[in-house]
Structures are given as C-alpha cells and as structure tokens.
N, C-alpha and C. Protein backbone atom coordinates (compact mmCIF):
# COMPACT_ATOMS: atom_id res chain seq x y z
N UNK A 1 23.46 -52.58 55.61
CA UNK A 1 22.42 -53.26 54.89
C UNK A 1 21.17 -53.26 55.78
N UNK A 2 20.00 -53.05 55.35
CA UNK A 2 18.80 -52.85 55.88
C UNK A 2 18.13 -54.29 55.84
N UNK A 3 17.26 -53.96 57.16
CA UNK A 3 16.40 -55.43 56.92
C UNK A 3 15.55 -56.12 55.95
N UNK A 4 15.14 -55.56 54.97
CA UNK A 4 14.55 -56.10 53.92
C UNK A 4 16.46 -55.93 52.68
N UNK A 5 17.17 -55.63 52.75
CA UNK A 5 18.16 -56.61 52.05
C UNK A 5 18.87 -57.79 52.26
N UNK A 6 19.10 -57.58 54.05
CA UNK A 6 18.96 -58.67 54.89
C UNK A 6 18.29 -59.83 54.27
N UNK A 7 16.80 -60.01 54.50
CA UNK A 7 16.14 -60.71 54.43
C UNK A 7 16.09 -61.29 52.69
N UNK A 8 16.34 -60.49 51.78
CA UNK A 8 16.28 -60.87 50.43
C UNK A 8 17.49 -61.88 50.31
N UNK A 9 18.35 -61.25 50.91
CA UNK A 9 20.05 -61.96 50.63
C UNK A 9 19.65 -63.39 51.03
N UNK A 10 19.26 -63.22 52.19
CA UNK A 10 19.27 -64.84 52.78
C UNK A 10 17.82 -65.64 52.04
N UNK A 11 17.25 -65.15 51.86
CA UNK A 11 16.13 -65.80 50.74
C UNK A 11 16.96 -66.57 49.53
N UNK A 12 17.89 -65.74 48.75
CA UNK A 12 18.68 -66.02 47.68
C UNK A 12 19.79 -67.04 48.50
N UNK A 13 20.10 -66.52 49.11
CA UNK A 13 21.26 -68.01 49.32
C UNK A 13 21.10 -69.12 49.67
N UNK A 14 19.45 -69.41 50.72
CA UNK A 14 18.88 -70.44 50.33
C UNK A 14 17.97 -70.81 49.27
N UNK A 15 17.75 -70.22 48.57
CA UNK A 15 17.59 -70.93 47.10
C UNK A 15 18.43 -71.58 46.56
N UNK A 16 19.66 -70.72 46.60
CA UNK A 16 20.64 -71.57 46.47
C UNK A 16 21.17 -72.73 46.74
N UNK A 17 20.77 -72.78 47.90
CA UNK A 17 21.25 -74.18 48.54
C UNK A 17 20.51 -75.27 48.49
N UNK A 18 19.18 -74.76 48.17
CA UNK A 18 17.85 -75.58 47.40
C UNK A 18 17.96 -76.50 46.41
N UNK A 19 18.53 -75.46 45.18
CA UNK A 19 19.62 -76.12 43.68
C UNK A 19 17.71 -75.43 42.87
N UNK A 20 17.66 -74.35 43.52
CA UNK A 20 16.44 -73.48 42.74
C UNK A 20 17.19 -72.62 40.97
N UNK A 21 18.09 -72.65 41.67
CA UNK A 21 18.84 -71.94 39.88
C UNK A 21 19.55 -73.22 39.22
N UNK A 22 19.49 -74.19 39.92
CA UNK A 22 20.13 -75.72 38.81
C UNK A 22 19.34 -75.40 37.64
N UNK A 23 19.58 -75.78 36.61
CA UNK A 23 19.02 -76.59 35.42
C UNK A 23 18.33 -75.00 34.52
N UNK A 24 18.92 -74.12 35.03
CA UNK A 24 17.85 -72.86 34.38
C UNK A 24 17.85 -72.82 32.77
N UNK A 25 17.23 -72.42 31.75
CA UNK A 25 17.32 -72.12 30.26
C UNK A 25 18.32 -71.15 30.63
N UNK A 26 19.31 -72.12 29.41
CA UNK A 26 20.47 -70.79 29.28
C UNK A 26 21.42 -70.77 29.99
N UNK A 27 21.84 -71.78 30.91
CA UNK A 27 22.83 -71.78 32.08
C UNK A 27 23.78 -72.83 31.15
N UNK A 28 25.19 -71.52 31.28
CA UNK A 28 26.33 -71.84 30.78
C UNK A 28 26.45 -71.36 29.52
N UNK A 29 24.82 -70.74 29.01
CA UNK A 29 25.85 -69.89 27.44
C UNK A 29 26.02 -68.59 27.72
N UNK A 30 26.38 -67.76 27.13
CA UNK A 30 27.14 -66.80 26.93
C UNK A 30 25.65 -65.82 27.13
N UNK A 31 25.76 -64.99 27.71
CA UNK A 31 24.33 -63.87 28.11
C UNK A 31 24.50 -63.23 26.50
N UNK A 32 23.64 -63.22 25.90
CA UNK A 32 23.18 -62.00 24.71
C UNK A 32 23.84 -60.91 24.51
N UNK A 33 24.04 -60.69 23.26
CA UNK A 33 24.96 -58.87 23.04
C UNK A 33 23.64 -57.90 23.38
N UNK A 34 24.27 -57.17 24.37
CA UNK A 34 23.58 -56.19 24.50
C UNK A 34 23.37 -54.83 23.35
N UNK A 35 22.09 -54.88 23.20
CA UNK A 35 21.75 -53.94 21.99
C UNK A 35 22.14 -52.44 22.23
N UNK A 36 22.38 -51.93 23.20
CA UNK A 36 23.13 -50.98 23.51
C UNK A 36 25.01 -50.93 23.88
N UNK A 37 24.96 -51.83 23.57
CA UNK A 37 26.28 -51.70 23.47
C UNK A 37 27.45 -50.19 22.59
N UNK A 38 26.68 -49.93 21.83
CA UNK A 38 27.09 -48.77 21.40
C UNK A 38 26.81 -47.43 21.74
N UNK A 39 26.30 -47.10 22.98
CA UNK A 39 26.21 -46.37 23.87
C UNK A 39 27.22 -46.38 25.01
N UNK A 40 28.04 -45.05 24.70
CA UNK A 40 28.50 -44.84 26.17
C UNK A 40 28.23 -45.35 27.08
N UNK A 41 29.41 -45.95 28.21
CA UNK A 41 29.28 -46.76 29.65
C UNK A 41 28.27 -45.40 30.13
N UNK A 42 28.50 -44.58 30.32
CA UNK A 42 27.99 -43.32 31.60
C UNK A 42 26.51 -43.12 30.89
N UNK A 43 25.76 -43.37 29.62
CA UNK A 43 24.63 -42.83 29.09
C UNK A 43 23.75 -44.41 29.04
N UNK A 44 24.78 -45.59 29.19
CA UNK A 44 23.89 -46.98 28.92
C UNK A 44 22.78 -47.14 29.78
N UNK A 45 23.05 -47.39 31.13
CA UNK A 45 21.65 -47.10 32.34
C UNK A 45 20.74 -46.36 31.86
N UNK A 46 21.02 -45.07 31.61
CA UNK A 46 19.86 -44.14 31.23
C UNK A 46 18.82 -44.68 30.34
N UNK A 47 19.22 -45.01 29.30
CA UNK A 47 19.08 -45.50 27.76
C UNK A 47 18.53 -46.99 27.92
N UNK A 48 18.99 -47.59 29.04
CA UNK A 48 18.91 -48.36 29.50
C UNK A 48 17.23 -48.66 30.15
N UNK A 49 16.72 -47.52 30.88
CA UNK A 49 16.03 -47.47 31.91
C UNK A 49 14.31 -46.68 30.71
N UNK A 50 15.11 -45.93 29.95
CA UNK A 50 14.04 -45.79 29.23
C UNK A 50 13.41 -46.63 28.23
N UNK A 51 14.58 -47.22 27.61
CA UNK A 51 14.01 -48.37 26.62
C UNK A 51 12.75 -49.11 27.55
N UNK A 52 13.16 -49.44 28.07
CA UNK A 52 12.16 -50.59 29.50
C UNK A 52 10.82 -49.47 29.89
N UNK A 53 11.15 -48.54 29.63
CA UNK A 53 9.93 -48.24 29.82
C UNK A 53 9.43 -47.43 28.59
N UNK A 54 9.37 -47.65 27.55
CA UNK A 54 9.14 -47.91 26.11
C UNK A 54 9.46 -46.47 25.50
N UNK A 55 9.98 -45.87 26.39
CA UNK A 55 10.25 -43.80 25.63
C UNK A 55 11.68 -44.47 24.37
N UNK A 56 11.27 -43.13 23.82
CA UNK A 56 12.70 -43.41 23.20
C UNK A 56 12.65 -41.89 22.80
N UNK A 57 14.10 -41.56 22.68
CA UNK A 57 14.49 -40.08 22.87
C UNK A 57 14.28 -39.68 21.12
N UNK A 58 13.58 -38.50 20.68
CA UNK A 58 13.40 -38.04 19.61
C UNK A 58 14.52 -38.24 18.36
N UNK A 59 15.47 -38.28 18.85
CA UNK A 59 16.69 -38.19 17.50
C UNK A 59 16.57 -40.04 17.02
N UNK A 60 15.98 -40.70 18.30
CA UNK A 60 16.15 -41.74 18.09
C UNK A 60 14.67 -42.38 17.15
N UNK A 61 13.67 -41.94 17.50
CA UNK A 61 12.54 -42.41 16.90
C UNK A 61 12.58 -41.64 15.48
N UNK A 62 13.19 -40.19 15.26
CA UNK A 62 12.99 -39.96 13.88
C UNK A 62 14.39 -40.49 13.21
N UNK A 63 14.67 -41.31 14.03
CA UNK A 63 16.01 -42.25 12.75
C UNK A 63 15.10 -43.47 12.23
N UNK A 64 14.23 -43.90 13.08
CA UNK A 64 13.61 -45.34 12.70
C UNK A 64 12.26 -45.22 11.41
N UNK A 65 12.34 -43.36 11.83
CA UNK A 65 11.08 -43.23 10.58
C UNK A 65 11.81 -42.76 9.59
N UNK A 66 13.03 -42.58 9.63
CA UNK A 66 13.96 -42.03 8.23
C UNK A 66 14.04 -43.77 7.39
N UNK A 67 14.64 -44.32 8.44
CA UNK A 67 14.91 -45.85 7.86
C UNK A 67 13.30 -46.70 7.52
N UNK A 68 12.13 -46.09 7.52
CA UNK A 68 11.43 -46.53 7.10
C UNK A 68 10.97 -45.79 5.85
N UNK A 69 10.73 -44.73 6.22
CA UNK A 69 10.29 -44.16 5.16
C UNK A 69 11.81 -44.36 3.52
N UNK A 70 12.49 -44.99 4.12
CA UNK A 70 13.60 -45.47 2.74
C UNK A 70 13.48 -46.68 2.66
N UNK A 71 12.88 -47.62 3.12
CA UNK A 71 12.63 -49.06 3.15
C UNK A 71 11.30 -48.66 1.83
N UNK A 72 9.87 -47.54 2.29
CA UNK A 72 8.93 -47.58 1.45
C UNK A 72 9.49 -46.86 -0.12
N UNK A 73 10.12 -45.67 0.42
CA UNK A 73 10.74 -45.67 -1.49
C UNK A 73 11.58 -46.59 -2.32
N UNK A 74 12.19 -47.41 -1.37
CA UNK A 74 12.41 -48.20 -2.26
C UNK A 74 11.68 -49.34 -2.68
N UNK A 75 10.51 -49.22 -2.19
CA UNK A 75 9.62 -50.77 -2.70
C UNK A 75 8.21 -49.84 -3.63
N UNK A 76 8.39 -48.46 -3.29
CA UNK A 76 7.07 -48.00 -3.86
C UNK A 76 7.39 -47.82 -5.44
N UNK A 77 6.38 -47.96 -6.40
CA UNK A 77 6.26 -48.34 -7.51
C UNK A 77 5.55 -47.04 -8.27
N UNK A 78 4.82 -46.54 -7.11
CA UNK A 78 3.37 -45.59 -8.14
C UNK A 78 4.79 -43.66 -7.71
N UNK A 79 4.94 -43.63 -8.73
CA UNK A 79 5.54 -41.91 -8.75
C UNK A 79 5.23 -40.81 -8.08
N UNK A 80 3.99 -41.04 -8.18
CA UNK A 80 3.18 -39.72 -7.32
C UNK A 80 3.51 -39.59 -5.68
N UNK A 81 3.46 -41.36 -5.60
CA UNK A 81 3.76 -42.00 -3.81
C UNK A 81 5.10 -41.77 -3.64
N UNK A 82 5.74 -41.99 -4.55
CA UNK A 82 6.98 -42.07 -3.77
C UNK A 82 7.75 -40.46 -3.83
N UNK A 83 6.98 -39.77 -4.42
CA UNK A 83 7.46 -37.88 -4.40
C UNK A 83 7.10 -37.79 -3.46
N UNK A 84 5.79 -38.10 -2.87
CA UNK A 84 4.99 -37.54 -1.53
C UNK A 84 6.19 -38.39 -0.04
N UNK A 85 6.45 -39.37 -0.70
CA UNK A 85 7.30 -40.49 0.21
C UNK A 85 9.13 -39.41 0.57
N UNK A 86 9.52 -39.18 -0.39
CA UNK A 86 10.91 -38.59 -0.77
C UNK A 86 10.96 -37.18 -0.01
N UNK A 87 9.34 -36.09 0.11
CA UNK A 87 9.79 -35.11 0.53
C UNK A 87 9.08 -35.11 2.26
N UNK A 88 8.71 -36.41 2.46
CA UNK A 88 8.50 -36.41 4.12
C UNK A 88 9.76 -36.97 4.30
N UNK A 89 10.79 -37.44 3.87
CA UNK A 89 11.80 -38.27 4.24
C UNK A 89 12.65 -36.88 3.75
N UNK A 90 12.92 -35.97 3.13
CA UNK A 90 13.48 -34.54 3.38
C UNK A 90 13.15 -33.99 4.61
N UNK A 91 12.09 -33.56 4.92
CA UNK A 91 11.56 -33.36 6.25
C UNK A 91 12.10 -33.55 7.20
N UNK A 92 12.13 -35.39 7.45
CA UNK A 92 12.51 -35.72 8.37
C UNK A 92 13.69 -35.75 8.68
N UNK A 93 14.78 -35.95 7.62
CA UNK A 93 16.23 -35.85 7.55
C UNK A 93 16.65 -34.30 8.34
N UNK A 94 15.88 -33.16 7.77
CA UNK A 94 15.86 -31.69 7.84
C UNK A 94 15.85 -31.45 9.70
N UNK A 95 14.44 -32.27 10.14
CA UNK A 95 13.97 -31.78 11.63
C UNK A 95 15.46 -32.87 12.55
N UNK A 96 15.81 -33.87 11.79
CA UNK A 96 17.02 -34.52 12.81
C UNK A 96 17.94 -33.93 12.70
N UNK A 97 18.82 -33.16 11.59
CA UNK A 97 19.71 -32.29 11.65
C UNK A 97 19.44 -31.31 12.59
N UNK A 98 18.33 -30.69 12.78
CA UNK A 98 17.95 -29.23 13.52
C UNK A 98 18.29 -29.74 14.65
N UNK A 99 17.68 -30.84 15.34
CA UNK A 99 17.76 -31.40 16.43
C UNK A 99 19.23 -31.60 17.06
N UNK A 100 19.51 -31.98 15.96
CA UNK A 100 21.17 -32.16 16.54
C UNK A 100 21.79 -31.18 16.70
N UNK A 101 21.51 -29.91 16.01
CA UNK A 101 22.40 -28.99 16.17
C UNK A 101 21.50 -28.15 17.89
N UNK A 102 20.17 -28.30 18.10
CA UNK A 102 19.69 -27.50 19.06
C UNK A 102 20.41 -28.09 19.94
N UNK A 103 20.20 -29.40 19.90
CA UNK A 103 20.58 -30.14 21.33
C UNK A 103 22.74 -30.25 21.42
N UNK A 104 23.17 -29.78 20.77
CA UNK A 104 24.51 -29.68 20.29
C UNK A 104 24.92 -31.16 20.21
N UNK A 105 23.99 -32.26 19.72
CA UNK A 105 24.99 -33.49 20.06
C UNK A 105 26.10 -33.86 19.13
N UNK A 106 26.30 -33.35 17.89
CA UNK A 106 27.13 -33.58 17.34
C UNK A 106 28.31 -32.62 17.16
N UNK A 107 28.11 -32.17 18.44
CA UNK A 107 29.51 -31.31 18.71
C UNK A 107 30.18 -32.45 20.02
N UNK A 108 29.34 -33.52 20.53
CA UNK A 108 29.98 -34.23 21.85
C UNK A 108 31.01 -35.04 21.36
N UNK A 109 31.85 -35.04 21.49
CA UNK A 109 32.96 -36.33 21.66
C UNK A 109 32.39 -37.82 21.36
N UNK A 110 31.32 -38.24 22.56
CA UNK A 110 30.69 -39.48 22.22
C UNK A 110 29.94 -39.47 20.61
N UNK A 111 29.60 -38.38 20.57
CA UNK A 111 28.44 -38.34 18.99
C UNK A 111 29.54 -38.81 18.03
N UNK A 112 30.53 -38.02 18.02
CA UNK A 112 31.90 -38.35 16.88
C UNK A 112 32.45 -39.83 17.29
N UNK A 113 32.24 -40.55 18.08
CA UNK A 113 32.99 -41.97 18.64
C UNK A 113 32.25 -42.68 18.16
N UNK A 114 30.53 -42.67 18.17
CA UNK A 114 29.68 -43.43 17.96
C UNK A 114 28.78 -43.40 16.98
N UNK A 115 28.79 -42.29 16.11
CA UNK A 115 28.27 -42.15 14.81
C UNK A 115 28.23 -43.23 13.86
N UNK A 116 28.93 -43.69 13.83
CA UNK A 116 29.47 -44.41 12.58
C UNK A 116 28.96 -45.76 12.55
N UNK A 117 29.02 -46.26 14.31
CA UNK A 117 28.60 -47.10 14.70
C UNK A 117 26.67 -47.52 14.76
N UNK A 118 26.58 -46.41 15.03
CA UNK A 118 25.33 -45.49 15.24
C UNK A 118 24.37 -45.92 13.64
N UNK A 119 25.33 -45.55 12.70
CA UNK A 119 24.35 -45.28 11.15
C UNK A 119 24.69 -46.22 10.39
N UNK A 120 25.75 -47.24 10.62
CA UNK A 120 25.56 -48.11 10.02
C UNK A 120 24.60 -49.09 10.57
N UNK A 121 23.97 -49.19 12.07
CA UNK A 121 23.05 -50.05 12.51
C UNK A 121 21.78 -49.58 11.87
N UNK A 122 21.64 -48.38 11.61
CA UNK A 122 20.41 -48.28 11.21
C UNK A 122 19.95 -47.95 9.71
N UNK A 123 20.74 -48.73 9.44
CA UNK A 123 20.98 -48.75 7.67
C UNK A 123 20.91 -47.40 6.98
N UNK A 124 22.00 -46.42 7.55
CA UNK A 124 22.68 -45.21 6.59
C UNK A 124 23.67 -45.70 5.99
C-alpha cells in the first residue's frame, strides 16, 4: 500500500471513530436495485463506467428511440404523422438488427441469457 492509501485509510478510520458516518440518510436500508443488474457480472463495470460518463453504446440508444418512437404512434392521431412515425420506427428496428448481426451479439451466449430480460424492460 502506497502512501497516499496509507494516508486515506487512516483519514477513514478516524472518521470513524469521530461517529462522521453516524446518522447518514439511508443507514440501515437496503442499498437500491441496481439498474444494471441485467448485465453480465464481467460487462457490469464497463457499462457501469460509461453510463457515469453519459455514453451509451448504439444498440442501446436506438432501443430507447424504438421505444419512443412507439410511445408517439401510439398517441399520434393525424395519419399522415403517424406513416411518417411507423416507417422511421422500420428504420430503426432495420439499423438495430444490422447492428446486431455486424457486431455478432446475438450469436453471444449472454445476448440469449439476457434478451428477454433485456426487452421486456424496455417495453418489447
């Protein structure tokens, strides 16, 4: 252990001994379901590390515009909108299939484990 972990450790254990973490919001319930939970242990960090820094991997952002663009046909009213609505949401269905097959993910093991899990969160 190096001197600046050194020095952090013993910072933290007298805090501790302070009673600096007594009384914190949230001490004693149950920590939050993690929203990745349906990600592979070995891919969660990753997934993990990008969320936090606001990327999100392509298969993943054109699922959130599939599930939107079906949130707007189903509330759109005028015909003309919702043809123009129906064949960007072909599109987009079209470029995530491609994707999956370039990137082979639905040939992985995890893709078949977690699919299901996967599309029912995002209202397929």
């Amino acid at each position: 252990m190096g001197l600046f972990d050194s020095l952090a450790e013993e910072r933290i254990k007298q805090a501790a001994r302070d009673g600096v973490f007594d009384n914190l919001p949230g001490s004693g319930k149950p920590l939050p379901e993690d929203d990745l939970s349906g990600v592979p242990d070995d891919m969660r960090m990753g997934y993990r590390i990008m969320k936090n820094a606001g990327f999100l991997p392509e298969e993943v952002q054109l699922n959130k515009e599939i599930v939107s663009l079906r949130e707007l046909i189903d509330a759109c009213d005028n015909e003309g909108e919702k043809g123009t609505l129906e064949r960007k949401l072909t599109e987009k269905e079209i470029r995530y299939q491609m994707l999956l097959e370039k990137r082979q993910i639905n040939k992985s093991k995890a893709f078949h484990r977690y699919s299901g899990q996967i599309n029912r969160r995002i209202g397929r």
